[in-house]
Structures are given as C-alpha cells and as structure tokens.
Protein backbone atom coordinates (compact mmCIF):
# COMPACT_ATOMS: atom_id res chain seq x y z
CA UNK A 1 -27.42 -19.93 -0.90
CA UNK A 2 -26.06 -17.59 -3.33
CA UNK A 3 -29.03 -15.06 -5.26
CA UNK A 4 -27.54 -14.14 -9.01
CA UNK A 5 -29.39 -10.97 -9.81
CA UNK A 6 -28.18 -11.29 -13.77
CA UNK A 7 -24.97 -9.45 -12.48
CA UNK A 8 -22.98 -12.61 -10.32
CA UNK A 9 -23.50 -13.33 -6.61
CA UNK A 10 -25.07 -10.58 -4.23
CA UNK A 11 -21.74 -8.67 -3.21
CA UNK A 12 -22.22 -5.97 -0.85
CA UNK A 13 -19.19 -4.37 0.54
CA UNK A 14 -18.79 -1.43 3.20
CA UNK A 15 -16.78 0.47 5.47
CA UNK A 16 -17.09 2.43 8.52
CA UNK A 17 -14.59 4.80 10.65
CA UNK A 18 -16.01 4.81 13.93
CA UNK A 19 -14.83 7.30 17.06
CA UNK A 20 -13.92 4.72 20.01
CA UNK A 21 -16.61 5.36 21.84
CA UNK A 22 -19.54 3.40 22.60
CA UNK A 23 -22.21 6.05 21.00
CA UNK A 24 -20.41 4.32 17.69
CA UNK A 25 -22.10 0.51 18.06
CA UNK A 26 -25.68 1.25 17.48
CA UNK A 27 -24.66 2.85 14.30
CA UNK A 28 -22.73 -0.46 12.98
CA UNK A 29 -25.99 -2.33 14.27
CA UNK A 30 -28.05 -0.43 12.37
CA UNK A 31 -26.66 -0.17 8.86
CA UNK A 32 -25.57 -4.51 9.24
CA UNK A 33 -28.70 -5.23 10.20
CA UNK A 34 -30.30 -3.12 7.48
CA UNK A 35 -28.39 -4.59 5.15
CA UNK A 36 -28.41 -8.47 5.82
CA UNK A 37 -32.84 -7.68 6.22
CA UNK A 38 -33.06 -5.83 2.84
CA UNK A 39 -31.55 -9.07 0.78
CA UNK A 40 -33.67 -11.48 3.15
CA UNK A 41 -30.96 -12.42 5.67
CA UNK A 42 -33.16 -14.43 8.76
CA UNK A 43 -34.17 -12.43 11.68
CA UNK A 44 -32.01 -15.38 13.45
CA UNK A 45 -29.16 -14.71 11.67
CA UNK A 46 -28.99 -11.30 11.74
CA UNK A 47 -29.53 -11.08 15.37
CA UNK A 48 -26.36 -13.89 15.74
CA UNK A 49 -24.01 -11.37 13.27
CA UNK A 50 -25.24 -8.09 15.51
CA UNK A 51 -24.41 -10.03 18.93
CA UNK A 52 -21.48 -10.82 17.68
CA UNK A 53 -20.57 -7.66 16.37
CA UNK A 54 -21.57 -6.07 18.73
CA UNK A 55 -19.29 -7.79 20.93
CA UNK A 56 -16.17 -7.47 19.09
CA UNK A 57 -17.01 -3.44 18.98
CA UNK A 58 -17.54 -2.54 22.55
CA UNK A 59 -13.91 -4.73 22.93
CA UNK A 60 -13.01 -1.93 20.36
CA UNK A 61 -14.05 0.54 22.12
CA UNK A 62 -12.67 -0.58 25.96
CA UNK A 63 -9.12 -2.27 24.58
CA UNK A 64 -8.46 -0.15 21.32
CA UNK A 65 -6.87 2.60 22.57
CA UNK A 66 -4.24 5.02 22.54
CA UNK A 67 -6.22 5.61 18.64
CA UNK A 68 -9.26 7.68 18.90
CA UNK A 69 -10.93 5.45 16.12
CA UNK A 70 -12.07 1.94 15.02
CA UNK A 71 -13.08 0.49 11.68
CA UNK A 72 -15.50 -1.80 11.07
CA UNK A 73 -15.56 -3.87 7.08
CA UNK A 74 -18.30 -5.83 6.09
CA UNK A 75 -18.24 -7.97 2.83
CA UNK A 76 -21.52 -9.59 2.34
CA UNK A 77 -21.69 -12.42 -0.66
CA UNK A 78 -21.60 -15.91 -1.51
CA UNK A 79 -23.94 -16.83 0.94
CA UNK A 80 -21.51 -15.74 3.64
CA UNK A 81 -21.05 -12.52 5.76
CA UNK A 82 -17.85 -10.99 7.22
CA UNK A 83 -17.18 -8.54 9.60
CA UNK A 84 -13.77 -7.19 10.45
CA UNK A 85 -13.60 -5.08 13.24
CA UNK A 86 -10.29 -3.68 13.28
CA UNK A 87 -8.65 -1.00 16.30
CA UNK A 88 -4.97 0.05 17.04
CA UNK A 89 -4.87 -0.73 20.63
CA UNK A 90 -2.17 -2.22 22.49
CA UNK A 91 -3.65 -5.99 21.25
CA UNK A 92 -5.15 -8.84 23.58
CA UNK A 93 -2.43 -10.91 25.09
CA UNK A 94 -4.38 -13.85 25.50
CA UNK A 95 -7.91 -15.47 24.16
CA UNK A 96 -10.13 -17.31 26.98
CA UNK A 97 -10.83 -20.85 26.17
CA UNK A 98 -13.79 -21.44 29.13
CA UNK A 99 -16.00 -18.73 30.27
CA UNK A 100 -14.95 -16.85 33.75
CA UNK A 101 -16.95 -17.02 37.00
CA UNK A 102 -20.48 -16.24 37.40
CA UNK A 103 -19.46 -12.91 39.31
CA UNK A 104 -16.88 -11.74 36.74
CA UNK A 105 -17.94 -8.13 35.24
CA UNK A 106 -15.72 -8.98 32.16
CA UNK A 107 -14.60 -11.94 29.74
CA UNK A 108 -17.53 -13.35 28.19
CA UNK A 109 -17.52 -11.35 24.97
CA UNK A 110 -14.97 -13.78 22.59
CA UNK A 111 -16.88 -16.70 24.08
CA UNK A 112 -20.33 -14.69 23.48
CA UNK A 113 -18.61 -14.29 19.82
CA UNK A 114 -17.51 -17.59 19.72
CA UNK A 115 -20.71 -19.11 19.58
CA UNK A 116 -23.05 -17.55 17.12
CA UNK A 117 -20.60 -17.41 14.26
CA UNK A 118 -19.63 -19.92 12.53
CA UNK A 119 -15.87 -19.07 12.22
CA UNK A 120 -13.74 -16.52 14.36
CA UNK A 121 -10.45 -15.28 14.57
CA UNK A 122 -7.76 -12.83 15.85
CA UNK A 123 -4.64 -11.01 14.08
CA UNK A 124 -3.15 -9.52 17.04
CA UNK A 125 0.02 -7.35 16.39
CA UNK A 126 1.32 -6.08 20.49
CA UNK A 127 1.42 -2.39 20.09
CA UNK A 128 -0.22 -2.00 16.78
CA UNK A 129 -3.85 -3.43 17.17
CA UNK A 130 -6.15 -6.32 16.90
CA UNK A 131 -8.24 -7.23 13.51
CA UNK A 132 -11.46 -9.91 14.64
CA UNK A 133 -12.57 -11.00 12.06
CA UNK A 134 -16.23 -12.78 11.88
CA UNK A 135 -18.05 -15.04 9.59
CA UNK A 136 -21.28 -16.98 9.30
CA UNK A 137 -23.35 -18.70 6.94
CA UNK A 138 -25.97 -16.56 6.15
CA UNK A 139 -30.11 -18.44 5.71
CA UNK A 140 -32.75 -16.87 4.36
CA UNK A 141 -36.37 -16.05 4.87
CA UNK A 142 -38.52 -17.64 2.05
CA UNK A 143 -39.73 -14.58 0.88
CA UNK A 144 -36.36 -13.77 0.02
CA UNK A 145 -35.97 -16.35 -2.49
CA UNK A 146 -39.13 -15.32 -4.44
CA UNK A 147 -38.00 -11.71 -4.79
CA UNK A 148 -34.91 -12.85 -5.91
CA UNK A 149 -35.84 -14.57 -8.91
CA UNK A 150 -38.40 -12.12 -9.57
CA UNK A 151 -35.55 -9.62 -9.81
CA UNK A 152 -33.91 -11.93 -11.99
CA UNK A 153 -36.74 -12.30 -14.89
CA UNK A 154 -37.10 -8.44 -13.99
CA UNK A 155 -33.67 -7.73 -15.09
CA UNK A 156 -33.51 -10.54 -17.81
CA UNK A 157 -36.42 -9.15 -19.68
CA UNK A 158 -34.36 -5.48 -19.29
C-alpha cells in the first residue's frame, strides 16, 4: 500500500556511516525501526526488516574489514523498504544454500536474512567489499491508514 500525503508516495530516504564495530547496530535499529513505526509500518514487519538488518550489519562488522567503516542506505516508499548495507571488506566467497550444523557458532545469518525478507541479494567485488541489499513488502497497522488520509484532507484543505 502506497499513502499519498498530497505530495506523491511516502519517500523516506537516509544514510548512515557507521564505525565497524558492533556498538554501531543498535543505532541502525533504532532510527529503522523509528522510522518504519512513525508511518505505521507493523510491529511484524518491522521486527522482520531489524532481524534482518541486523544480520547483514554484525556480517559488516566481523567480514568488512581492512575499512574502519560501514554504511548503511535505507529508501523507504512505494509500499516497499530497502536496506543496503554496504562494507569494503575482502567480500564473501561463497553464499550458504542450507543452514550448518546445530553446533556451528557461525553461518546462519544469510539464511536468518533469507527468510524474513522478501527479496535478498549480494554484489560482491573480492578485495573491494560486499553491498546486501534487502527488501520487503512493507503492511500496515490500521491506524495507519486513518492518519493517513486524515493528513491528506489536512493538507488538501492547506
């Protein structure tokens, strides 16, 4: 569903420069989430985009080295978010396609990724970094409909 607020589609866009470190992910948890509750995003569906987030940030963090930093792009409209997450590490050589053993410490994160978005994917340059990128369909809370079309006849009667 796509809210017109008199202006075109809700279109929120934003950036952030993160140090690789792990003191960085509550940060992009905090201003997504924020953002996908204040236009009426469900608590479902934000909590799927923040796992999965979350997920491609703390690979960031561990693979995205020798860089010191990370940068994370949101785009939020249509009815749609997507989240880049973008580091210059040495790039991922290969993506698992079946999670690992129960007593594996690593390798479910992709998979973890995998399924709460509705589509994933991977530009990985060897030596110059890895951009995940992230989308899902975004649904919304009732509520959110009403105060979007109250905003409308707010802004049509401006």
């Amino acid at each position: 569903m796509t809210f017109n607020t008199g202006r075109g589609p809700v279109d929120i866009e934003f950036s952030l420069a993160l140090p690789r470190d792990a003191i960085g992910i509550p940060l992009v948890r905090r201003v997504l989430g924020e953002a996908l509750r204040s236009l009426g995003v469900t608590e479902s569906c934000v909590s799927d985009v923040l796992l999965a987030t979350s997920e491609a940030c703390a690979n960031a963090v561990r693979h995205g080295g020798p860089a010191e930093r990370y940068r994370v792009t949101v785009a939020i409209g249509e009815g749609r978010c997507e989240v880049r997450i973008i580091d210059c590490g040495h790039g991922l050589n290969t993506i698992p396609r079946q999670y690992p053993p129960g007593d594996a410490e690593h390798g479910r994160g992709i998979l973890i990724m995998q399924s709460v978005v509705d589509e994933i994917s991977f530009d990985i340059t060897p030596g110059r970094g890895t951009t995940v990128r992230l989308s899902k369909e975004l649904s919304w809370d009732e509520d959110a409909v009403a105060r979007f079309l109250t905003l409308d006849r707010q802004l049509a009667a401006v």
